[in-house]
C-alpha atoms as a PDB file:
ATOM      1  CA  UNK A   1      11.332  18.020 -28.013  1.00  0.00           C
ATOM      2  CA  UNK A   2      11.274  19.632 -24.644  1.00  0.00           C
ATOM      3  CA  UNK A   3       7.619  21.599 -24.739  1.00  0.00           C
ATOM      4  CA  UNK A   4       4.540  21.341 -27.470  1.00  0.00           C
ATOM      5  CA  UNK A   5       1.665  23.402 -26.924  1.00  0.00           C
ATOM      6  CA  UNK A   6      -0.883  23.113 -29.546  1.00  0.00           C
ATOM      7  CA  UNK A   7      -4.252  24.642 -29.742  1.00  0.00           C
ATOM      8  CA  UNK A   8      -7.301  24.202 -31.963  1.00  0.00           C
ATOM      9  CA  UNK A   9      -8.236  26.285 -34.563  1.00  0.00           C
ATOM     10  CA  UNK A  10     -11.511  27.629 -33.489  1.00  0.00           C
ATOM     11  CA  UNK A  11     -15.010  26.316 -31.543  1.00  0.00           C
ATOM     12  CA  UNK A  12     -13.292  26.686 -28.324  1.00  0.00           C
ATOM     13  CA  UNK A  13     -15.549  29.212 -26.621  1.00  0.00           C
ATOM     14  CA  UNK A  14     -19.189  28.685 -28.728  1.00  0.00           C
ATOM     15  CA  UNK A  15     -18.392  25.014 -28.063  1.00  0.00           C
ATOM     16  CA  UNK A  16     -18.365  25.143 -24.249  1.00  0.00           C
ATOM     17  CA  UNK A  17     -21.859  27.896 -24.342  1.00  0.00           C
ATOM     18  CA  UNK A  18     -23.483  24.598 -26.706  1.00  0.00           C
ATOM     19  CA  UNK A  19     -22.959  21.662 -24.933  1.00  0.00           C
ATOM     20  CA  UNK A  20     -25.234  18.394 -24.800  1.00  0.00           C
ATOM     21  CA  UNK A  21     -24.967  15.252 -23.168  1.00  0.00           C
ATOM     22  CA  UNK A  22     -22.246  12.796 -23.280  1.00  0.00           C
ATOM     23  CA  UNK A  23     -23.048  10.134 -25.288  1.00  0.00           C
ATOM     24  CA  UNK A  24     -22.021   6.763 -24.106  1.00  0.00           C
ATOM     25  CA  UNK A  25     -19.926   5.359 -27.429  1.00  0.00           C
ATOM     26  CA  UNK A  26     -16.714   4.997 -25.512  1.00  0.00           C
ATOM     27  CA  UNK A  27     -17.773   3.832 -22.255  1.00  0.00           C
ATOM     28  CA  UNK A  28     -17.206  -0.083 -23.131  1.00  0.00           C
ATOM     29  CA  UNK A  29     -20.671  -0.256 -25.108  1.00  0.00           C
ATOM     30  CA  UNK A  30     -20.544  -3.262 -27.738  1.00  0.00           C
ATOM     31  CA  UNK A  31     -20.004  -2.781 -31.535  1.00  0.00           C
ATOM     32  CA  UNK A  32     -17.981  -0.226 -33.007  1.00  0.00           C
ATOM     33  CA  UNK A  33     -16.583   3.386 -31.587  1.00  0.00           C
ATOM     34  CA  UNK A  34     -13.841   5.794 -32.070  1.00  0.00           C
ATOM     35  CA  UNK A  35     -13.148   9.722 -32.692  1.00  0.00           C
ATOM     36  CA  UNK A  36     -10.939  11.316 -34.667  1.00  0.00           C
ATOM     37  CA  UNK A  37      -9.228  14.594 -32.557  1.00  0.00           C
ATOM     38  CA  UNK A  38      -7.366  17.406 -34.329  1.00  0.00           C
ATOM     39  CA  UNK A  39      -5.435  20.666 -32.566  1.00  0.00           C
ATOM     40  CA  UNK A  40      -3.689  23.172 -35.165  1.00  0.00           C
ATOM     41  CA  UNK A  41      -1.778  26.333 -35.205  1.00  0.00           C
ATOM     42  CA  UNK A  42      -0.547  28.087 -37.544  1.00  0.00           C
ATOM     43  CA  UNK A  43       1.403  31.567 -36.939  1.00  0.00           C
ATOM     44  CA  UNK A  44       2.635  34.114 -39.995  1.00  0.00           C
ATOM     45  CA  UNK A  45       3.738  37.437 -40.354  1.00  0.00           C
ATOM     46  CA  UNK A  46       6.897  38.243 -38.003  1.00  0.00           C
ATOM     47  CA  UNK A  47       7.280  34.476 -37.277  1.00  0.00           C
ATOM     48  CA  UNK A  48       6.463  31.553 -39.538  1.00  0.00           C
ATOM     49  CA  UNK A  49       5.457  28.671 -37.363  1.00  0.00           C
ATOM     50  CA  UNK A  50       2.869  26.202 -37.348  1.00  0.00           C
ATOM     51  CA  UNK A  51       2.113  23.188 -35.089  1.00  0.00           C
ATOM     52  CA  UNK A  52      -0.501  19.740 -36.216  1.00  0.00           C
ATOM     53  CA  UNK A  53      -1.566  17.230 -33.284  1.00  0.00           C
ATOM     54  CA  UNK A  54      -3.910  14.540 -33.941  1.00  0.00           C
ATOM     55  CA  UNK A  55      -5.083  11.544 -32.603  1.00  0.00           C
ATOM     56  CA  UNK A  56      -7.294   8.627 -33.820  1.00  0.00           C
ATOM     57  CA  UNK A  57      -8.923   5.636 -32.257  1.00  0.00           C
ATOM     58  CA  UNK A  58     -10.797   2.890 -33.246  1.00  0.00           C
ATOM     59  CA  UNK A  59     -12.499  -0.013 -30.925  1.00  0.00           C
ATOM     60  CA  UNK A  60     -14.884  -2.964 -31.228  1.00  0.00           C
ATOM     61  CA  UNK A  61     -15.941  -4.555 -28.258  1.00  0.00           C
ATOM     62  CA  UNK A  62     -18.082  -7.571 -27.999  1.00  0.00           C
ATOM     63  CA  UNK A  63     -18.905  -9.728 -25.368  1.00  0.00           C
ATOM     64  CA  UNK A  64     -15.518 -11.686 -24.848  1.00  0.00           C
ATOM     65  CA  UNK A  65     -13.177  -9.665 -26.938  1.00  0.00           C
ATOM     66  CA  UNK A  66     -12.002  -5.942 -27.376  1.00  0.00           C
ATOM     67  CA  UNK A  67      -9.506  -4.470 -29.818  1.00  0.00           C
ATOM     68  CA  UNK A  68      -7.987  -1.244 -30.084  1.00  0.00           C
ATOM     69  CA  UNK A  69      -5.734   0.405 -32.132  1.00  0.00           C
ATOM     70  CA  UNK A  70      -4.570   4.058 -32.016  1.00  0.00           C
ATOM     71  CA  UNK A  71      -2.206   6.385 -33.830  1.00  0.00           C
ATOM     72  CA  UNK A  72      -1.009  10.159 -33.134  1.00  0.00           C
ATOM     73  CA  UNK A  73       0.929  12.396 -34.592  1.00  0.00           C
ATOM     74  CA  UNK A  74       2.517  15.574 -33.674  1.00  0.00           C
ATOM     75  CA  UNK A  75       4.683  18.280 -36.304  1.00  0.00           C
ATOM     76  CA  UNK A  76       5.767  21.587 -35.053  1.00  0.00           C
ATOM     77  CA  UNK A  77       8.161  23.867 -37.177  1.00  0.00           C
ATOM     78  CA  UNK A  78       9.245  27.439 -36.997  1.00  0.00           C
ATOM     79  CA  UNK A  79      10.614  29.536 -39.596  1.00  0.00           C
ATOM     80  CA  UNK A  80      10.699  25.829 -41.757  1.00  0.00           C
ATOM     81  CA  UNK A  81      12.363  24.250 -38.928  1.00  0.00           C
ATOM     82  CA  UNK A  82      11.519  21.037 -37.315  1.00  0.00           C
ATOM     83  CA  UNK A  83      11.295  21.685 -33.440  1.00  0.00           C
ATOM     84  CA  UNK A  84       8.756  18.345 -32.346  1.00  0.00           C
ATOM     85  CA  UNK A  85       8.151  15.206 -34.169  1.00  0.00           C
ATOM     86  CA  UNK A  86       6.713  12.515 -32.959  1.00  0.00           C
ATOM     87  CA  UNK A  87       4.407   9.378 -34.028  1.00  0.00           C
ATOM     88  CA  UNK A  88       3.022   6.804 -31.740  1.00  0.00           C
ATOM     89  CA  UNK A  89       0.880   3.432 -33.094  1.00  0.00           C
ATOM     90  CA  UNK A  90      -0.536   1.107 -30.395  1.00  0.00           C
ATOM     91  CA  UNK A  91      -2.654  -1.894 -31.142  1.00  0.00           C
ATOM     92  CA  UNK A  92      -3.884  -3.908 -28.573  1.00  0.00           C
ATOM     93  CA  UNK A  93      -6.374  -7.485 -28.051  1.00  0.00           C
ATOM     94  CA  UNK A  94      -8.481  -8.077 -24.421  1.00  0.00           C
ATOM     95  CA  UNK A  95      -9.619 -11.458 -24.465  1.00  0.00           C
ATOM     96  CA  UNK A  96     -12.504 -10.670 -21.603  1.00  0.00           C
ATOM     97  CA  UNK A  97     -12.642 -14.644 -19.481  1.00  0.00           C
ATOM     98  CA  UNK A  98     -14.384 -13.616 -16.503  1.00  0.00           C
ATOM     99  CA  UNK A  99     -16.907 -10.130 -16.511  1.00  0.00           C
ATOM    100  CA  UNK A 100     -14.327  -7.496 -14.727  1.00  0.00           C
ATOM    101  CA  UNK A 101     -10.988  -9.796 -15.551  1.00  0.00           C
ATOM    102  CA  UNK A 102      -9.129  -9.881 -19.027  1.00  0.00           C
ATOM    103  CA  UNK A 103      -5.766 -11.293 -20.488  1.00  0.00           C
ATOM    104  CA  UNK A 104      -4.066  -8.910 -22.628  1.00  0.00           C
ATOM    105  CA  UNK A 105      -2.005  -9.209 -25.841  1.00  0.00           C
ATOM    106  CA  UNK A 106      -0.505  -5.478 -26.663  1.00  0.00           C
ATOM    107  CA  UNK A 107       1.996  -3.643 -29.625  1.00  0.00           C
ATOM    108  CA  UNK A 108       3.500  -0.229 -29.732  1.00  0.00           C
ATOM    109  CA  UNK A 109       5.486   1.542 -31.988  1.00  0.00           C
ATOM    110  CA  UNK A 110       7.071   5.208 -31.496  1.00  0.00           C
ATOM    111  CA  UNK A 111       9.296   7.316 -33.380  1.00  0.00           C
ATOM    112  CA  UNK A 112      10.295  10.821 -32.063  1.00  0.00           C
ATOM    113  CA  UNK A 113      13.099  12.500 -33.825  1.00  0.00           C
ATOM    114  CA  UNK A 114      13.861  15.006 -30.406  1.00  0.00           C
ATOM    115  CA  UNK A 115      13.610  12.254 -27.927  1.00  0.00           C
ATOM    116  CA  UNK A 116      17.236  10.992 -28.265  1.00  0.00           C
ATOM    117  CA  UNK A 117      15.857   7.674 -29.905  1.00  0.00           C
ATOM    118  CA  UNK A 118      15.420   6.866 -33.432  1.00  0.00           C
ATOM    119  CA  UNK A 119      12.218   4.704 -32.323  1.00  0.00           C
ATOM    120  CA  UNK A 120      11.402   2.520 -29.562  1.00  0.00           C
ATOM    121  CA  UNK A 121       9.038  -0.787 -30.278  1.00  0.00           C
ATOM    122  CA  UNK A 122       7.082  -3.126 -28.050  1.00  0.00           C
ATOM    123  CA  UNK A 123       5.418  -6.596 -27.791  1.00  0.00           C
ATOM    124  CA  UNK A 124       3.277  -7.348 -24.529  1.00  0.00           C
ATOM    125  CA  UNK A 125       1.405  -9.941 -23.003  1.00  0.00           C
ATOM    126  CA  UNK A 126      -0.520 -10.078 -19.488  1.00  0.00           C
ATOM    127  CA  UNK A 127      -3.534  -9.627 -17.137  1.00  0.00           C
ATOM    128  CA  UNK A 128      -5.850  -6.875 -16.553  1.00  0.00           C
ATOM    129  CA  UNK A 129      -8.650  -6.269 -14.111  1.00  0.00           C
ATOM    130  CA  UNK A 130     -11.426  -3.601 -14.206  1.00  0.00           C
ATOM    131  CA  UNK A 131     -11.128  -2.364 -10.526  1.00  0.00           C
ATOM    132  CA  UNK A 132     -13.958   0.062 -10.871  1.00  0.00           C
ATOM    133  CA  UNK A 133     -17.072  -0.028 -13.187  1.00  0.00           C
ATOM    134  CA  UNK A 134     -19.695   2.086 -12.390  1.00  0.00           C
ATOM    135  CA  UNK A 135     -22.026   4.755 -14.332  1.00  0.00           C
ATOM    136  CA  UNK A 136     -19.600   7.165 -13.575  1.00  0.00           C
ATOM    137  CA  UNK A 137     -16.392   5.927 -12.994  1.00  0.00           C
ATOM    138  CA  UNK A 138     -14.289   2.771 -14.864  1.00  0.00           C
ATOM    139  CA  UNK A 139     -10.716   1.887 -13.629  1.00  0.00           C
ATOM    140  CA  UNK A 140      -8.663  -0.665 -15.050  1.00  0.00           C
ATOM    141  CA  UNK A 141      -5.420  -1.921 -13.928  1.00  0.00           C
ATOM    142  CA  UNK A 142      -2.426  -4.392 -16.343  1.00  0.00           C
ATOM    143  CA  UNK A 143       0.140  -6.231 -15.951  1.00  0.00           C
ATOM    144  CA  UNK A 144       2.628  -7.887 -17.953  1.00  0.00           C
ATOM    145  CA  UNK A 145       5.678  -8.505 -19.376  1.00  0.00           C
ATOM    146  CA  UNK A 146       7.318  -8.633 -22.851  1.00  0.00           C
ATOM    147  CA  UNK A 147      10.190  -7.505 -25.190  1.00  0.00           C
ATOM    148  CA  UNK A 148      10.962  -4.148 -26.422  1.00  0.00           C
ATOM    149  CA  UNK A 149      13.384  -2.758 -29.303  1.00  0.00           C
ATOM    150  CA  UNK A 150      15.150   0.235 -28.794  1.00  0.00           C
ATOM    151  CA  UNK A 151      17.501   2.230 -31.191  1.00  0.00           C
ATOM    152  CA  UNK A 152      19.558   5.354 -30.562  1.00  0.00           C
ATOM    153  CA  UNK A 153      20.184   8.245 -32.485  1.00  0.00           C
ATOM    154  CA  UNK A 154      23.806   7.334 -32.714  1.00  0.00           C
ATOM    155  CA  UNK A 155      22.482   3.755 -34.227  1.00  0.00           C
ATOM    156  CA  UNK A 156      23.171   1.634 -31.520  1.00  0.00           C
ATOM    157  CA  UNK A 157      20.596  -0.938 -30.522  1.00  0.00           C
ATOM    158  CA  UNK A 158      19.483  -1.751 -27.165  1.00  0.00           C
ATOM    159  CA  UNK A 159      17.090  -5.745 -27.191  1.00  0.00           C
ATOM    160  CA  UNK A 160      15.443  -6.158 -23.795  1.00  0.00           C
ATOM    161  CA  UNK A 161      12.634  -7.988 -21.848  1.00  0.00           C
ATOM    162  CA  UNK A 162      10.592  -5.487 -19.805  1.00  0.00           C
ATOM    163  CA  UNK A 163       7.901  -5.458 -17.318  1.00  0.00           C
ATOM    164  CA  UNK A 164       4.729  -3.629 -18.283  1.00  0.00           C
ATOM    165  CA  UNK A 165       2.068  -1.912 -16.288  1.00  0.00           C
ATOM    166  CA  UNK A 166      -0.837   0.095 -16.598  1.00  0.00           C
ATOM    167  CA  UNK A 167      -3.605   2.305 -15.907  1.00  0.00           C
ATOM    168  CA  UNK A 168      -7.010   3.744 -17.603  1.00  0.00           C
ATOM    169  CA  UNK A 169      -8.950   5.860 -15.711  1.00  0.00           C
ATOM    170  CA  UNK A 170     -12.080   7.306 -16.581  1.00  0.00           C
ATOM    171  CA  UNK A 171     -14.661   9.990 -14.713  1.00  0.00           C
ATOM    172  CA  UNK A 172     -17.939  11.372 -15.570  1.00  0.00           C
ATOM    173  CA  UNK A 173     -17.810  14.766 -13.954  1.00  0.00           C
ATOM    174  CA  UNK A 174     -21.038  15.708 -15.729  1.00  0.00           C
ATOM    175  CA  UNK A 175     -23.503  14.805 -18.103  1.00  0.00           C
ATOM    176  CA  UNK A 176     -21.442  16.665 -20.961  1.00  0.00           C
ATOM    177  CA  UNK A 177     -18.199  16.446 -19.069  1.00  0.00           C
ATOM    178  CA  UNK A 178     -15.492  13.723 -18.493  1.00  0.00           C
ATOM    179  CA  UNK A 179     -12.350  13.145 -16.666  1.00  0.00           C
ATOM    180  CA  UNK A 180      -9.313  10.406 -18.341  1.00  0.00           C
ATOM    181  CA  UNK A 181      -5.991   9.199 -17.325  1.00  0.00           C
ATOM    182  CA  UNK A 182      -3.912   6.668 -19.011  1.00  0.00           C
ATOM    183  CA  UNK A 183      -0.427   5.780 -17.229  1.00  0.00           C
ATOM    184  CA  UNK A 184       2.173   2.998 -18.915  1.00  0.00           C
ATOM    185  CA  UNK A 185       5.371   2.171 -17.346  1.00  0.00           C
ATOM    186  CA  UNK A 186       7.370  -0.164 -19.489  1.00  0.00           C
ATOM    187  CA  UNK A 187      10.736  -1.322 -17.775  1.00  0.00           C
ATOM    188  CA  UNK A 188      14.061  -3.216 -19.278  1.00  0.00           C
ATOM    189  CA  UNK A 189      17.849  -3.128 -18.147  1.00  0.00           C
ATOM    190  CA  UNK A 190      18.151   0.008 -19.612  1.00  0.00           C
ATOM    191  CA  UNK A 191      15.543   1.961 -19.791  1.00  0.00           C
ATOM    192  CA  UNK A 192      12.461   2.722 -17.916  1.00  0.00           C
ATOM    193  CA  UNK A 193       9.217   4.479 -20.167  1.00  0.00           C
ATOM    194  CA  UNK A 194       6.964   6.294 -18.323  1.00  0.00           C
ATOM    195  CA  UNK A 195       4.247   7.675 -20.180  1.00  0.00           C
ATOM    196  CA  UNK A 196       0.969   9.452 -18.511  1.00  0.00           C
ATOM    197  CA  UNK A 197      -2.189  11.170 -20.197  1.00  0.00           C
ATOM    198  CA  UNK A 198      -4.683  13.518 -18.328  1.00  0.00           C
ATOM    199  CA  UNK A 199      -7.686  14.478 -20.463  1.00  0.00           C
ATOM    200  CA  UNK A 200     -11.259  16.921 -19.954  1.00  0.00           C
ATOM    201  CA  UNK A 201     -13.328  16.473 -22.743  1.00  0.00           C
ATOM    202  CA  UNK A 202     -16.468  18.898 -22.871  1.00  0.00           C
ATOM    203  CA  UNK A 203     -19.239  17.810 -25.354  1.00  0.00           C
ATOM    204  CA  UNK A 204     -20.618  20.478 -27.769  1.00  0.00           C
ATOM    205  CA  UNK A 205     -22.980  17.499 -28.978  1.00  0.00           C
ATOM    206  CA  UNK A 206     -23.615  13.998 -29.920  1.00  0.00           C
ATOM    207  CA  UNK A 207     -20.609  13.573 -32.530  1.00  0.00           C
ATOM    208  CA  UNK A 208     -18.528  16.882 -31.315  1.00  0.00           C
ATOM    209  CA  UNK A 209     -16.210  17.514 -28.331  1.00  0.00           C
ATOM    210  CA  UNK A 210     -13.313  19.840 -27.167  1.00  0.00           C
ATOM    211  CA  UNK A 211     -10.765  18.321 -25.087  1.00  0.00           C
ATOM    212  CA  UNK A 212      -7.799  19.575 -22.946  1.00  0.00           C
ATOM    213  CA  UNK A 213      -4.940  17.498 -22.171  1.00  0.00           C
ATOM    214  CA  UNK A 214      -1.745  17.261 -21.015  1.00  0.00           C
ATOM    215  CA  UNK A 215       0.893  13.991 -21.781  1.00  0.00           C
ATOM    216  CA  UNK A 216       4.206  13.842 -20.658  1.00  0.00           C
ATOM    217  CA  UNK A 217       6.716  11.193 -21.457  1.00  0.00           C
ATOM    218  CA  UNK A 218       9.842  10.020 -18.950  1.00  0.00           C
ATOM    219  CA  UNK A 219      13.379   7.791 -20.383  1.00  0.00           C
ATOM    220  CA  UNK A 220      15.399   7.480 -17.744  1.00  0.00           C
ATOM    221  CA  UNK A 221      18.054   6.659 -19.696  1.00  0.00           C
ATOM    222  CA  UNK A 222      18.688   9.235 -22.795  1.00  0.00           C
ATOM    223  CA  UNK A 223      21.677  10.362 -24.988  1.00  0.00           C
ATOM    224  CA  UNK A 224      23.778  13.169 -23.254  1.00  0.00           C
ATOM    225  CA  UNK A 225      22.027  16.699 -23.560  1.00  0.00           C
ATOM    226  CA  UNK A 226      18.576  15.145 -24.038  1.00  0.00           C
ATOM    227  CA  UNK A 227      15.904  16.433 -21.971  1.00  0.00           C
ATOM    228  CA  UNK A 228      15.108  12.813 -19.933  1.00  0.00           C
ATOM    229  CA  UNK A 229      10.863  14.576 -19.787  1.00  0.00           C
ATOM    230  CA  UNK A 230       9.247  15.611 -22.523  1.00  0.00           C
ATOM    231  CA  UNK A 231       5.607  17.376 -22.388  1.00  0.00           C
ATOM    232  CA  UNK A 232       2.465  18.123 -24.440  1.00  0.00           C
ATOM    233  CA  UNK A 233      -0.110  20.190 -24.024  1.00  0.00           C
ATOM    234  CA  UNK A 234      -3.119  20.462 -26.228  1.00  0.00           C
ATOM    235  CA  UNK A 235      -6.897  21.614 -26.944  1.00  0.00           C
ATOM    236  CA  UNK A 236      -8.390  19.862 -29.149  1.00  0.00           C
ATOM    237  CA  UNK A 237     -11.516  19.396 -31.390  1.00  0.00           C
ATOM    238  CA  UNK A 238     -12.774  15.495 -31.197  1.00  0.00           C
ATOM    239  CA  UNK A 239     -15.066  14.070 -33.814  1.00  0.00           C
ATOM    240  CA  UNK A 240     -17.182  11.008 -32.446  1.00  0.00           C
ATOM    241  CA  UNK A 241     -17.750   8.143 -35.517  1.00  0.00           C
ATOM    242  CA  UNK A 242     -20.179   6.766 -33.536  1.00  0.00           C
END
């Protein structure tokens, strides 16, 4: 999978012209949150083609613990073709022991059948800070180690223990406007991961949202004639829960 662009199916422009304030159910409020987000495409006619990315989160927060778990998907095929495939399920505990300072406990699972690997798996454990935590802006910083499970294409099977670090970064540029960034850099013997997220998410109102964003994904070590960067660019339409 070198390139995936994916776009929603409609709402795009009427969405923007009817947008109400951000509410706050992702901004480390207690109790429950999480959206739902869904981009589609589908092409007939001279070209059959179609391309699915979606993305779902749930959280619960309380006063000394968050979890979080997370799964996406992306399918693209033209002319009954697969071109990208690729599924991604993270799962992760903060146990919070001091207000801005956390330890972490943290799974992930990802299979992508154009990456070069047949999946790559994760177990991680360390400490994470919230550098940042204002009305308007939250950064939080990790680090850690742990183990990860790699297998190629070809079957072979790389065990190692890897460092882990990262990043969530999040900006409120307006009242119905916010800026993210999520960064993880897992590193072994054999293989760095290097994956970063860059999201603007426009509110159309309380439980409705469109969001651009852009991920890309880094191995530096891949099979021979795999692209070592892969990219994804999407709009979206988000559905809050709460």
């Amino acid at each position: 999978m070198k390139q995936a662009i994916t776009y929603s199916t409609s709402l795009l422009g009427a969405g923007l012209l009817a947008m109400m304030p951000v509410h706050a159910d992702d901004w480390g409020d207690e109790g429950w949150s999480g959206f739902a987000e869904l981009g589609a495409v589908w092409t007939t006619g001279n070209t059959e083609a179609e391309t699915i990315n979606a993305k779902t989160r749930l959280r619960y927060e309380e006063e000394s613990w968050r979890h979080t778990g997370q799964l996406e998907a992306l399918r693209r095929s033209e002319e009954g073709t697969s071109t990208a495939e690729r599924y991604v399920g993270n799962f992760k505990s903060d146990w919070k022991f001091r207000p801005r300072e956390y330890l972490f406990a943290a799974l992930r699972y990802e299979k992508d059948r154009f990456s070069g690997y047949d999946y790559q798996s994760s177990v991680a454990a360390g400490y994470g800070r919230r550098v940042i935590d204002t009305d308007r802006t939250r950064l939080e910083l990790e680090a850690g180690a742990g183990y990860r499970q790699s297998r190629l294409e070809s079957g072979e099977r790389d065990d190692d223990a890897i460092l882990r670090g990262a990043l969530s970064f999040e900006h409120r540029l307006s009242e119905t406007a916010r800026l993210g960034q999520d960064l993880l850099i897992q590193s072994g013997n054999d293989n760095t991961e290097i994956e970063s997220v860059t999201t603007l998410t426009a509110a159309i109102n309380s439980k409705l949202a469109m969001r651009l964003s852009l991920t890309a994904k880094h191995n530096t070590d891949v099979p021979p004639e795999r692209e070592k960067t892969d990219t994804i660019t999407a709009v979206s339409l988000v559905y809050n829960f709460w």
